[in-house]
PDB file of N, CA and C in Angstrom:
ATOM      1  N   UNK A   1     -17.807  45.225 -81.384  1.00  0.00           N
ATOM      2  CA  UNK A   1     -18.331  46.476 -80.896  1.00  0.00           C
ATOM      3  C   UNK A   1     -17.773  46.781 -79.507  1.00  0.00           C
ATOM      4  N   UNK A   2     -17.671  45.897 -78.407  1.00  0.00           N
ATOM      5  CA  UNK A   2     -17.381  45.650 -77.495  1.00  0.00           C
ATOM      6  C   UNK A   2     -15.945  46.185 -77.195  1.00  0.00           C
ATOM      7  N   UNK A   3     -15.033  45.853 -77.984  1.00  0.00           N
ATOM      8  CA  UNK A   3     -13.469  45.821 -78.226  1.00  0.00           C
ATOM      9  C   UNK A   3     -13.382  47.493 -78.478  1.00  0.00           C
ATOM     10  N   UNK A   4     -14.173  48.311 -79.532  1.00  0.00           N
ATOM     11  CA  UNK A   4     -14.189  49.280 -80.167  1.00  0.00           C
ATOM     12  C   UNK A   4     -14.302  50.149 -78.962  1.00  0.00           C
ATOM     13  N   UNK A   5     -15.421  50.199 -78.037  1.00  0.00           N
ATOM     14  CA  UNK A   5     -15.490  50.720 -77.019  1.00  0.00           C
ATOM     15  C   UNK A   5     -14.190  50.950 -76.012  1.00  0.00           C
ATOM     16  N   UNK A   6     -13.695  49.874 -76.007  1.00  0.00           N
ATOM     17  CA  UNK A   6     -12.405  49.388 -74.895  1.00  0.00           C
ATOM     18  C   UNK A   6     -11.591  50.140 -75.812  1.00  0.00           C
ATOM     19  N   UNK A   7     -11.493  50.270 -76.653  1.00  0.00           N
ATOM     20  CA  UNK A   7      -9.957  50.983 -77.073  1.00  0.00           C
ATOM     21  C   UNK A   7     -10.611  52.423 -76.943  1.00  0.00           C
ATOM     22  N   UNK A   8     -11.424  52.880 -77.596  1.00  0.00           N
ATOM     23  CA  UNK A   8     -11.900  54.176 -77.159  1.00  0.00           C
ATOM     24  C   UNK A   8     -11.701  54.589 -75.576  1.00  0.00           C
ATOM     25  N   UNK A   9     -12.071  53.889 -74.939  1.00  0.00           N
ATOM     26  CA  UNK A   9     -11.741  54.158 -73.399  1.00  0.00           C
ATOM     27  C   UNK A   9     -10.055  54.161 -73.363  1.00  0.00           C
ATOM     28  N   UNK A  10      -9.293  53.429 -73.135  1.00  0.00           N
ATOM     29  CA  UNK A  10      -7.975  53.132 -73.136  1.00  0.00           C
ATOM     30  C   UNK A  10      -7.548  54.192 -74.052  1.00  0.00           C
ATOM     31  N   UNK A  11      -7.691  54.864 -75.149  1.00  0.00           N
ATOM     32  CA  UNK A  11      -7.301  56.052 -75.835  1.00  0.00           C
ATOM     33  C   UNK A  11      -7.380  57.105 -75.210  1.00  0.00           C
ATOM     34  N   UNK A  12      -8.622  57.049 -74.875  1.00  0.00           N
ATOM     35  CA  UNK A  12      -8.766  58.735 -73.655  1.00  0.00           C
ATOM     36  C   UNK A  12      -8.372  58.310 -72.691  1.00  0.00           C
ATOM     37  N   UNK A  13      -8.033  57.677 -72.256  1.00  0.00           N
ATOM     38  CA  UNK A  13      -7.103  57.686 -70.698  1.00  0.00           C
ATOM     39  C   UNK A  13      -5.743  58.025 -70.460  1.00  0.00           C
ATOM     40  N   UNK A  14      -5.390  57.439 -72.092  1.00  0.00           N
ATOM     41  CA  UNK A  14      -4.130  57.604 -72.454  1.00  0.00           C
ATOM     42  C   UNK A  14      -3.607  59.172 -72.560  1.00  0.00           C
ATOM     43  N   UNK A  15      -4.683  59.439 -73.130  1.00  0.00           N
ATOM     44  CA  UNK A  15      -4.853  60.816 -73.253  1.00  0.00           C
ATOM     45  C   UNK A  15      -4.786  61.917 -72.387  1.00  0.00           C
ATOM     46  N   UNK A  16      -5.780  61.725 -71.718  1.00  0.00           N
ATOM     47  CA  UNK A  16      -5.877  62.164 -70.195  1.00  0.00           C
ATOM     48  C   UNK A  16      -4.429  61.845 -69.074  1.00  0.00           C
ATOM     49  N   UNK A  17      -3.753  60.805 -69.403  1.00  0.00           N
ATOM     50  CA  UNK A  17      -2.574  60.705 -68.936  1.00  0.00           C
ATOM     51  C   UNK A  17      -1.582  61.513 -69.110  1.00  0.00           C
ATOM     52  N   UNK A  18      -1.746  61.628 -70.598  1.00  0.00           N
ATOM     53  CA  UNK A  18      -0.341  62.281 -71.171  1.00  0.00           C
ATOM     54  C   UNK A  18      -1.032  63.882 -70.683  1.00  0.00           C
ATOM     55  N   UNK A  19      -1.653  64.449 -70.418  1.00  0.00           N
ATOM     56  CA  UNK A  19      -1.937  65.556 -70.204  1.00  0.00           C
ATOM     57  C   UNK A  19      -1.298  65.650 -69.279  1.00  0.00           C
ATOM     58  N   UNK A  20      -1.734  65.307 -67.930  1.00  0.00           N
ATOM     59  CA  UNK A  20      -1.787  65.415 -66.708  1.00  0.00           C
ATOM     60  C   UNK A  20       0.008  65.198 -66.268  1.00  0.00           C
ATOM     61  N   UNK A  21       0.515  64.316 -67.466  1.00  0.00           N
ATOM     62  CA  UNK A  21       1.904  64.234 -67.086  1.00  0.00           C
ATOM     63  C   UNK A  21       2.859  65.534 -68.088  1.00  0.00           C
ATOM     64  N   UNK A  22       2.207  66.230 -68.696  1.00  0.00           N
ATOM     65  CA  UNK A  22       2.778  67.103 -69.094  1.00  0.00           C
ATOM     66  C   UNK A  22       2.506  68.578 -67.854  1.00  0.00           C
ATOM     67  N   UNK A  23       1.259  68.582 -67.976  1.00  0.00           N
ATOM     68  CA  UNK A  23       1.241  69.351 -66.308  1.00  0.00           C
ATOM     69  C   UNK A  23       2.135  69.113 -65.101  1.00  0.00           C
ATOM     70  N   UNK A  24       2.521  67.990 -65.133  1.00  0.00           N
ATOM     71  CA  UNK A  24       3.052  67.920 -63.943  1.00  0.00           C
ATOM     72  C   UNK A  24       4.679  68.350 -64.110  1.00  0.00           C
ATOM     73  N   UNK A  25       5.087  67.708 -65.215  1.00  0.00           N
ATOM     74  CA  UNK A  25       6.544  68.345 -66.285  1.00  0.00           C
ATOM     75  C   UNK A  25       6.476  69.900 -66.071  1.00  0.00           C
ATOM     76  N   UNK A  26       5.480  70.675 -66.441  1.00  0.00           N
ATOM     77  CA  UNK A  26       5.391  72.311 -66.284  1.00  0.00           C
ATOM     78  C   UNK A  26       5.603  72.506 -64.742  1.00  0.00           C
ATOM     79  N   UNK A  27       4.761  71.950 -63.913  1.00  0.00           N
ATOM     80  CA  UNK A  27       4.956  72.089 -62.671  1.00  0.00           C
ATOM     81  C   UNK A  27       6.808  72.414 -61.881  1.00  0.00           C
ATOM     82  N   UNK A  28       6.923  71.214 -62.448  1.00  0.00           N
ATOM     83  CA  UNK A  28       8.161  70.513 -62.310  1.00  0.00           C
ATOM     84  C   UNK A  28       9.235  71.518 -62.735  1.00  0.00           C
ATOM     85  N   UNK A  29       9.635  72.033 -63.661  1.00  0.00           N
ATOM     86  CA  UNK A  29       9.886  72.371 -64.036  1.00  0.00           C
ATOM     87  C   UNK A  29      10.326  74.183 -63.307  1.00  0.00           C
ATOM     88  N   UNK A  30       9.316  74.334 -62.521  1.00  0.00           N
ATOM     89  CA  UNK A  30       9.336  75.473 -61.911  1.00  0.00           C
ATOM     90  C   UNK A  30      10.088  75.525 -60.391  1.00  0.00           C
ATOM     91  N   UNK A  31       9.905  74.081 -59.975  1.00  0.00           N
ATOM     92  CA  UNK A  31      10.466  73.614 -58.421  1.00  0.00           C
ATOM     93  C   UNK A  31      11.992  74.098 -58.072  1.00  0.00           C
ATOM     94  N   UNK A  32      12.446  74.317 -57.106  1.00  0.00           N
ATOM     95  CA  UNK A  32      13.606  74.917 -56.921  1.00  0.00           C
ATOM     96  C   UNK A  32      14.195  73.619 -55.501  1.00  0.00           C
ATOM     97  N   UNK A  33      15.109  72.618 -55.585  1.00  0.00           N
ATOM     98  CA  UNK A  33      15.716  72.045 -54.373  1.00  0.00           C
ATOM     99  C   UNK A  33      17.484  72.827 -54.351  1.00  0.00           C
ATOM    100  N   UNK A  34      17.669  72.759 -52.937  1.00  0.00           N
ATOM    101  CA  UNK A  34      18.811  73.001 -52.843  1.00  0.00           C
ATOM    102  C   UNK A  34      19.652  71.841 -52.171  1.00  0.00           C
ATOM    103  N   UNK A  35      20.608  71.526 -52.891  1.00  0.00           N
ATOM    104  CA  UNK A  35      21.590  70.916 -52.369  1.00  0.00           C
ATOM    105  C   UNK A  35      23.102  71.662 -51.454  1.00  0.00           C
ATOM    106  N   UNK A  36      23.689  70.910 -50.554  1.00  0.00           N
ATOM    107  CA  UNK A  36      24.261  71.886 -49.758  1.00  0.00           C
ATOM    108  C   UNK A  36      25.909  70.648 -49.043  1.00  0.00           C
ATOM    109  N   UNK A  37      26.807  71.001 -48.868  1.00  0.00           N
ATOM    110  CA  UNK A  37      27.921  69.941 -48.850  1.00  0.00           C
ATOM    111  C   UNK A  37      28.456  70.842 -47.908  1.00  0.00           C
ATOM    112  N   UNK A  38      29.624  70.627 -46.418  1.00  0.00           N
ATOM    113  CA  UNK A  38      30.510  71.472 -45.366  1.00  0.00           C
ATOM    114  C   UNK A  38      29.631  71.907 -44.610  1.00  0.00           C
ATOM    115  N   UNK A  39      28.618  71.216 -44.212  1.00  0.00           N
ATOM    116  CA  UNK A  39      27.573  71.590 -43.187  1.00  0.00           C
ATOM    117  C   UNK A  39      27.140  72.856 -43.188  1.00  0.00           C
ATOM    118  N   UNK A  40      26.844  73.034 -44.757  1.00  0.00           N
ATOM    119  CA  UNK A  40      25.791  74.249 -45.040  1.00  0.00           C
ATOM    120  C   UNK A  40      26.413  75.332 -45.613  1.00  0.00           C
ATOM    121  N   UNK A  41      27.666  75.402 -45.904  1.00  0.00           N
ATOM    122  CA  UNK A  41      28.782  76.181 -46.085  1.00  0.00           C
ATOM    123  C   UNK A  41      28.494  76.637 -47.235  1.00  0.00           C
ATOM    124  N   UNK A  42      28.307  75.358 -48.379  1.00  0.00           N
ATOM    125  CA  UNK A  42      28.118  75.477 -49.737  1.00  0.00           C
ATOM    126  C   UNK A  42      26.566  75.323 -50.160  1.00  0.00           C
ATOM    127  N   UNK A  43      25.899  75.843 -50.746  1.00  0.00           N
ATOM    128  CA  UNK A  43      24.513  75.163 -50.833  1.00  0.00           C
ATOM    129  C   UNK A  43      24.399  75.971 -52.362  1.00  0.00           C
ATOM    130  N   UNK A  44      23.561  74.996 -53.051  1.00  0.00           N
ATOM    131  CA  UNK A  44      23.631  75.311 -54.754  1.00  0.00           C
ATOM    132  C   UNK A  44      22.174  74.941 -55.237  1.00  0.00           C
ATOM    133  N   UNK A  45      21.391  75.599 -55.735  1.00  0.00           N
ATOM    134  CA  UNK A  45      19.593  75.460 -55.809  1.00  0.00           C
ATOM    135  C   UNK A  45      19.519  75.347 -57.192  1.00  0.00           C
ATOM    136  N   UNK A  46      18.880  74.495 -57.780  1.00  0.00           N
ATOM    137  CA  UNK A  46      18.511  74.642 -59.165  1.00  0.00           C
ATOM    138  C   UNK A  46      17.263  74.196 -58.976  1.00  0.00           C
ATOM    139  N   UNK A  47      16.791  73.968 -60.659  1.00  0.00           N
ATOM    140  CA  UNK A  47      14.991  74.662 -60.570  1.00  0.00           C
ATOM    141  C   UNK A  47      14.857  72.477 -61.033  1.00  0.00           C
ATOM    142  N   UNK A  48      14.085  72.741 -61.583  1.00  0.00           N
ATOM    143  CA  UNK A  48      13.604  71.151 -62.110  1.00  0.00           C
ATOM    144  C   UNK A  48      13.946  70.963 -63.937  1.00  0.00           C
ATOM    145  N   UNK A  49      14.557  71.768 -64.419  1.00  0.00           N
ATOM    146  CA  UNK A  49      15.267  71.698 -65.949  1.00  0.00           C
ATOM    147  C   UNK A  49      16.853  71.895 -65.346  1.00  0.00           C
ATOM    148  N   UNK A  50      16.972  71.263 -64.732  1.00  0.00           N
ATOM    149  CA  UNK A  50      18.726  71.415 -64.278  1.00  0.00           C
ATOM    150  C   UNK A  50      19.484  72.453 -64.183  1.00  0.00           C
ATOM    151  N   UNK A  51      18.750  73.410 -64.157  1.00  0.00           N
ATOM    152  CA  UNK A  51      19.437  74.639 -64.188  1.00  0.00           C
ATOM    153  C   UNK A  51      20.088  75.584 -62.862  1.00  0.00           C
ATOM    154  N   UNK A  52      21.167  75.884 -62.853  1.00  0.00           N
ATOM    155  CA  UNK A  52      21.818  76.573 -61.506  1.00  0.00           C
ATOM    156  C   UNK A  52      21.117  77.896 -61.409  1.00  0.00           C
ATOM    157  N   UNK A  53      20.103  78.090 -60.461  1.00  0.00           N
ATOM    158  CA  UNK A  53      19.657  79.120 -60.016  1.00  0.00           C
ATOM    159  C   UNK A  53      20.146  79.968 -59.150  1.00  0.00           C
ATOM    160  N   UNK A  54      21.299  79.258 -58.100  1.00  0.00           N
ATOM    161  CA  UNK A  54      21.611  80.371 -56.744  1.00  0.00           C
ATOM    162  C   UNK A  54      22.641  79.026 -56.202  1.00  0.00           C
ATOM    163  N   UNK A  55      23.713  80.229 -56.311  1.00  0.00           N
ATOM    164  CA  UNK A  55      25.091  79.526 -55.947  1.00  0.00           C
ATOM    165  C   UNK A  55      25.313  80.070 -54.269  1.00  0.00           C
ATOM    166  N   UNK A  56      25.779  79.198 -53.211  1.00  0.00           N
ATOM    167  CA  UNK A  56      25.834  80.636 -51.528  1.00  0.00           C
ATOM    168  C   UNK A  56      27.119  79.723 -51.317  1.00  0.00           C
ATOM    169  N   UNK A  57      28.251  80.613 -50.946  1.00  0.00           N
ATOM    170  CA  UNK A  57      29.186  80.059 -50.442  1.00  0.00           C
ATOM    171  C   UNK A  57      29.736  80.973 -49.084  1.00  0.00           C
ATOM    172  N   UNK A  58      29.567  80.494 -47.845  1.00  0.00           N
ATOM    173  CA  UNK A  58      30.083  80.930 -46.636  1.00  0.00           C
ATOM    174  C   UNK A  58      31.449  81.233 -47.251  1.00  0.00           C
ATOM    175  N   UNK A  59      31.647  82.979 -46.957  1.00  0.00           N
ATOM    176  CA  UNK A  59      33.235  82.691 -47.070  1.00  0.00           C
ATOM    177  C   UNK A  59      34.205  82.223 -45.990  1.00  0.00           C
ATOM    178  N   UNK A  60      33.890  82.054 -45.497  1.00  0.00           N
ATOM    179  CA  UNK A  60      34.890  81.457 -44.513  1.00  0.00           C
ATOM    180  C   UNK A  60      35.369  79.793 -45.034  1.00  0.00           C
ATOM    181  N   UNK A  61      34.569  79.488 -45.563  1.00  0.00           N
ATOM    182  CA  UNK A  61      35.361  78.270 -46.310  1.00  0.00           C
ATOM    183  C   UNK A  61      36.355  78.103 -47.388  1.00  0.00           C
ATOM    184  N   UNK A  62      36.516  79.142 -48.220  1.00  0.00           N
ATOM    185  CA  UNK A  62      37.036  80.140 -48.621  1.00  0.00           C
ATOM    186  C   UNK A  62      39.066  79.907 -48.604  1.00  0.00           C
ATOM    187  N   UNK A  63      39.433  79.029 -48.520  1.00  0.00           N
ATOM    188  CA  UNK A  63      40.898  78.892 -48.440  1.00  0.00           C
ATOM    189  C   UNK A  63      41.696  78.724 -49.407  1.00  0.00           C
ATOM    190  N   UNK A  64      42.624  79.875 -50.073  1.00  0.00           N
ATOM    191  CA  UNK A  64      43.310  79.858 -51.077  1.00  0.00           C
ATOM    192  C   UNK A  64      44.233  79.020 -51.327  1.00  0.00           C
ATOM    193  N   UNK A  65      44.847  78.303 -50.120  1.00  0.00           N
ATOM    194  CA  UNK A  65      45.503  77.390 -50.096  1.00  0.00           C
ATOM    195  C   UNK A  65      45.052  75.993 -50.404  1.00  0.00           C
ATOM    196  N   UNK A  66      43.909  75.806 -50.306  1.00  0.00           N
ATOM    197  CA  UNK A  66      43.142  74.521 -50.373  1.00  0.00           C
ATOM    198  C   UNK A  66      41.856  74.785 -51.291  1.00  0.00           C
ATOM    199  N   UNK A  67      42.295  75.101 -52.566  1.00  0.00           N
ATOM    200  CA  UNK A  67      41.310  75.138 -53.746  1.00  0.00           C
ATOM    201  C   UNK A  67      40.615  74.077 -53.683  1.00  0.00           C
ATOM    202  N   UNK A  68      41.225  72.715 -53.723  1.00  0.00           N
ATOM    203  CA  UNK A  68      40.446  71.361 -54.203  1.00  0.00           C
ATOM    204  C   UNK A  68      39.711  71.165 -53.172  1.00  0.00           C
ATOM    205  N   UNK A  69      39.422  71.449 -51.776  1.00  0.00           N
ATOM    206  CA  UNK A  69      38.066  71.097 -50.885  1.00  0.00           C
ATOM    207  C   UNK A  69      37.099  72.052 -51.110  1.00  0.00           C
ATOM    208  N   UNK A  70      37.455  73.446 -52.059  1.00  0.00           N
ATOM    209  CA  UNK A  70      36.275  74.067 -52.425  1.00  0.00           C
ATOM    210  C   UNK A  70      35.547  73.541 -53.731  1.00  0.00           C
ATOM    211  N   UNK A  71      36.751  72.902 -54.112  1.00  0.00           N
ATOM    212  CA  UNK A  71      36.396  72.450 -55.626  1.00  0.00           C
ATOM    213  C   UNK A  71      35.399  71.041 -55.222  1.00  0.00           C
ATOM    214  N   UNK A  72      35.997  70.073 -54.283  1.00  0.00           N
ATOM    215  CA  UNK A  72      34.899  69.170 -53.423  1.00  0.00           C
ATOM    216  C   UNK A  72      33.646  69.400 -53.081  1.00  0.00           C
ATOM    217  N   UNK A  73      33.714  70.576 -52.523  1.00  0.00           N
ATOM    218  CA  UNK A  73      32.339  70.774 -51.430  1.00  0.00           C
ATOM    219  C   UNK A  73      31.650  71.245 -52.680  1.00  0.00           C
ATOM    220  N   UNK A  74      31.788  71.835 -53.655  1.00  0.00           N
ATOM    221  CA  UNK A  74      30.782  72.334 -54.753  1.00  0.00           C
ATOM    222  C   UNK A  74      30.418  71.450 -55.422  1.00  0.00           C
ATOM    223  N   UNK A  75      30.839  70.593 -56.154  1.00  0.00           N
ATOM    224  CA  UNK A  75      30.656  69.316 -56.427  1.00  0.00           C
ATOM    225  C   UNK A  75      29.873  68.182 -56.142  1.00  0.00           C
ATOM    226  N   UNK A  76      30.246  68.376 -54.749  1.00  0.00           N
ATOM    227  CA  UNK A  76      29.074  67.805 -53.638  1.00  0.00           C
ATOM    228  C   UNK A  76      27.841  68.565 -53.565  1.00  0.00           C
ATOM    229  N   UNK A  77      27.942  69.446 -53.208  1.00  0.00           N
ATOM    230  CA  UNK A  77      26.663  70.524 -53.258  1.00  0.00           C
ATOM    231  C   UNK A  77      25.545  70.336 -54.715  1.00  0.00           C
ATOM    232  N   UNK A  78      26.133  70.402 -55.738  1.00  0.00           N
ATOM    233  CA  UNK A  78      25.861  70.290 -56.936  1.00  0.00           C
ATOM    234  C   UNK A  78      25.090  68.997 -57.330  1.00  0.00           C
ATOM    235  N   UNK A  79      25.802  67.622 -57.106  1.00  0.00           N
ATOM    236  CA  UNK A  79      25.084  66.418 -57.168  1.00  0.00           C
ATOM    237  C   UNK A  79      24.067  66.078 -56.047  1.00  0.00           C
ATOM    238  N   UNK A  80      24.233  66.742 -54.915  1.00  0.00           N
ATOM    239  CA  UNK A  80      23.526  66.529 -53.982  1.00  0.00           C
ATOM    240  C   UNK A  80      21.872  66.909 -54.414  1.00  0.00           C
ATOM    241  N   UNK A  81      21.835  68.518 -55.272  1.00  0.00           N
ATOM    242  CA  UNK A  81      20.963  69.179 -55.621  1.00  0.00           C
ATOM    243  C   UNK A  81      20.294  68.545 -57.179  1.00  0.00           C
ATOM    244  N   UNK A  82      21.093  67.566 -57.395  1.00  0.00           N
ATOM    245  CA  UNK A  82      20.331  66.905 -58.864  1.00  0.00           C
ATOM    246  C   UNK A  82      19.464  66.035 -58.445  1.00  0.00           C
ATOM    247  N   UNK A  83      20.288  65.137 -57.653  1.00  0.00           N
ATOM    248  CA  UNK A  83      19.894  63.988 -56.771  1.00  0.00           C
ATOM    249  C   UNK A  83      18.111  64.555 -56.260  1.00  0.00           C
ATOM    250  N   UNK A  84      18.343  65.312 -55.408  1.00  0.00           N
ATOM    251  CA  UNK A  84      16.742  66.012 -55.143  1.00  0.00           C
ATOM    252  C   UNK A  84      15.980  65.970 -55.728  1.00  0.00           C
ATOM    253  N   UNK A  85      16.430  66.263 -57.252  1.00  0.00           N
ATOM    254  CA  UNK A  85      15.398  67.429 -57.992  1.00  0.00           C
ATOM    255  C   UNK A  85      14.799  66.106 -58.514  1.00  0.00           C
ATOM    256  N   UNK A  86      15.796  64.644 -58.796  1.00  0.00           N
ATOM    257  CA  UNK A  86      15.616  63.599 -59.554  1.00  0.00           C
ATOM    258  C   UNK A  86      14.655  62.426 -58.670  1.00  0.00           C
ATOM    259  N   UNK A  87      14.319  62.817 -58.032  1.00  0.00           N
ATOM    260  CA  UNK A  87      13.732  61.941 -56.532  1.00  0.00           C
ATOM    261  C   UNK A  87      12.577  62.734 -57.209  1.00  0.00           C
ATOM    262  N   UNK A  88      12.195  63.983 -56.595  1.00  0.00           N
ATOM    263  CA  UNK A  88      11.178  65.310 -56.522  1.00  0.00           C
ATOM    264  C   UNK A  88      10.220  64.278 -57.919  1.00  0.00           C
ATOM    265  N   UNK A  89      11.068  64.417 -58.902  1.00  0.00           N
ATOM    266  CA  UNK A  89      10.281  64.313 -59.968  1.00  0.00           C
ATOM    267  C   UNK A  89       9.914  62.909 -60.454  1.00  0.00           C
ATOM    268  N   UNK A  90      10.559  61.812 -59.916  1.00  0.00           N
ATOM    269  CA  UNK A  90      10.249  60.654 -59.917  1.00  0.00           C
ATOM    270  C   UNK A  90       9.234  60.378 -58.901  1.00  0.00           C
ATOM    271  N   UNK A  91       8.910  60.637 -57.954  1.00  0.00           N
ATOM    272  CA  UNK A  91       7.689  60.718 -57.013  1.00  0.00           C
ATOM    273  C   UNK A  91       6.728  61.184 -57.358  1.00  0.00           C
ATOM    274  N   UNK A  92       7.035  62.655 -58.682  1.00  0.00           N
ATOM    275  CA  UNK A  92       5.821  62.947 -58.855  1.00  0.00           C
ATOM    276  C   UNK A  92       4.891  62.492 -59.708  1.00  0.00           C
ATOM    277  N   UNK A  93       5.997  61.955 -60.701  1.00  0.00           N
ATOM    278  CA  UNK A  93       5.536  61.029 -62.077  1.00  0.00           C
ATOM    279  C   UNK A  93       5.097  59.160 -61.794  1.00  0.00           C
ATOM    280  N   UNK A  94       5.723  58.535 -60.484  1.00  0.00           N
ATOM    281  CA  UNK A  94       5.241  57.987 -60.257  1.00  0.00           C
ATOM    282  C   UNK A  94       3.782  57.863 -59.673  1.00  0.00           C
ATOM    283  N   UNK A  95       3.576  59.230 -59.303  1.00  0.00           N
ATOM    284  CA  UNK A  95       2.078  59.031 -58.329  1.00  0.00           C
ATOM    285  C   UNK A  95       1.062  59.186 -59.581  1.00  0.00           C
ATOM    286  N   UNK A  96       1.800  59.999 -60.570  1.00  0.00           N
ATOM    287  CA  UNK A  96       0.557  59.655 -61.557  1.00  0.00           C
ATOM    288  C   UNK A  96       0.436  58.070 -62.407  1.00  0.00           C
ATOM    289  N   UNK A  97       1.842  57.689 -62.778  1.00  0.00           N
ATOM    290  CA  UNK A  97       1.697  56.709 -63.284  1.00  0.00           C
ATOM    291  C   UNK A  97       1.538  55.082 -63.166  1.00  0.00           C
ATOM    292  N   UNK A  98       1.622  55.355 -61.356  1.00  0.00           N
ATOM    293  CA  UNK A  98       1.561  54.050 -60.545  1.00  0.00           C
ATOM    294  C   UNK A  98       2.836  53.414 -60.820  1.00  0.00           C
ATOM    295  N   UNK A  99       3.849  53.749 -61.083  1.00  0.00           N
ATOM    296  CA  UNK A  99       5.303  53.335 -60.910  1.00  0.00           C
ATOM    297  C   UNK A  99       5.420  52.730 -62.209  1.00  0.00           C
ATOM    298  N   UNK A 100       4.502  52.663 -63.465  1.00  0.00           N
ATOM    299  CA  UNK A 100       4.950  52.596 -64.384  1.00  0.00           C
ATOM    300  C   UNK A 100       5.993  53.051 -65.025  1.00  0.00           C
ATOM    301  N   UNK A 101       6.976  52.917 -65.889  1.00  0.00           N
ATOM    302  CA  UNK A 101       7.884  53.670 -66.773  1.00  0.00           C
ATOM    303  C   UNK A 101       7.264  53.583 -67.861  1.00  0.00           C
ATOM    304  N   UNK A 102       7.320  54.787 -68.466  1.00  0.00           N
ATOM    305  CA  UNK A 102       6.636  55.476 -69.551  1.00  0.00           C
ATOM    306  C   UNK A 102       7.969  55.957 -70.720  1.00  0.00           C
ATOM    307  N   UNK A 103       8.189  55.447 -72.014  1.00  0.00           N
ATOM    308  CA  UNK A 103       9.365  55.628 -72.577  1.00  0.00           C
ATOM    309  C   UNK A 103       9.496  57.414 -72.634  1.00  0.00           C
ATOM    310  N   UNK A 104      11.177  57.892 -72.731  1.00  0.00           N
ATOM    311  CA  UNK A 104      10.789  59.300 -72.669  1.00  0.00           C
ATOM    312  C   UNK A 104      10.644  60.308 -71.716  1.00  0.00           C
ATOM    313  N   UNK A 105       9.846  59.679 -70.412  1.00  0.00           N
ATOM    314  CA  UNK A 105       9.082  60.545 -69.451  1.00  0.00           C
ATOM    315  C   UNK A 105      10.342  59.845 -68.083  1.00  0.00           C
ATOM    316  N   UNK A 106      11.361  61.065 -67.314  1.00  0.00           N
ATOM    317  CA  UNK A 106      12.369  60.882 -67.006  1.00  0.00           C
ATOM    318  C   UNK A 106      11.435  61.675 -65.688  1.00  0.00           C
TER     319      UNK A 106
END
């Protein structure tokens, strides 16, 4: 009887977990970081589903002659802004889950 109880508890918690971590996924999901490479020159924002929201490029960096340091600095800008978003959301999923890994839940 005892046991029956304990899994009943441990079911709704579970439960209550997976909620709260799907809320936080919606949340998430809405967040916007920007990443930025040439001391601000380039800066590239996406939301929390990886998506490129807002590209800013100073033109003055801008040199036709030197494609590949624009092709650099975006690049940079770009991973810089995943990197964020991948922190953002590991902090947030850790605070619910106490640093558990949960299969699935990224």
């Amino acid at each position: 009887m005892r046991y029956k109880m304990m899994n009943k508890n441990m079911i709704k918690q579970a439960q209550q977990l997976q909620q709260k971590l799907m809320e936080e996924q919606q949340k998430l999901e809405s967040e916007t970081v920007t990443g930025s490479s040439g001391g601000g020159a380039i800066q590239i924002t996406i939301n929390g589903k990886y998506q490129v929201t807002e590209i800013s490029i100073d033109p003055e960096t801008i040199d036709p002659e030197n494609v590949d340091m624009l092709e650099d600095l975006i690049t940079t800008g770009f991973n810089e802004a995943i990197e964020k978003i991948q922190q953002l959301s590991a902090s947030r999923l850790n605070s619910l889950t106490g640093g558990f890994k949960l299969p699935g839940i990224s």
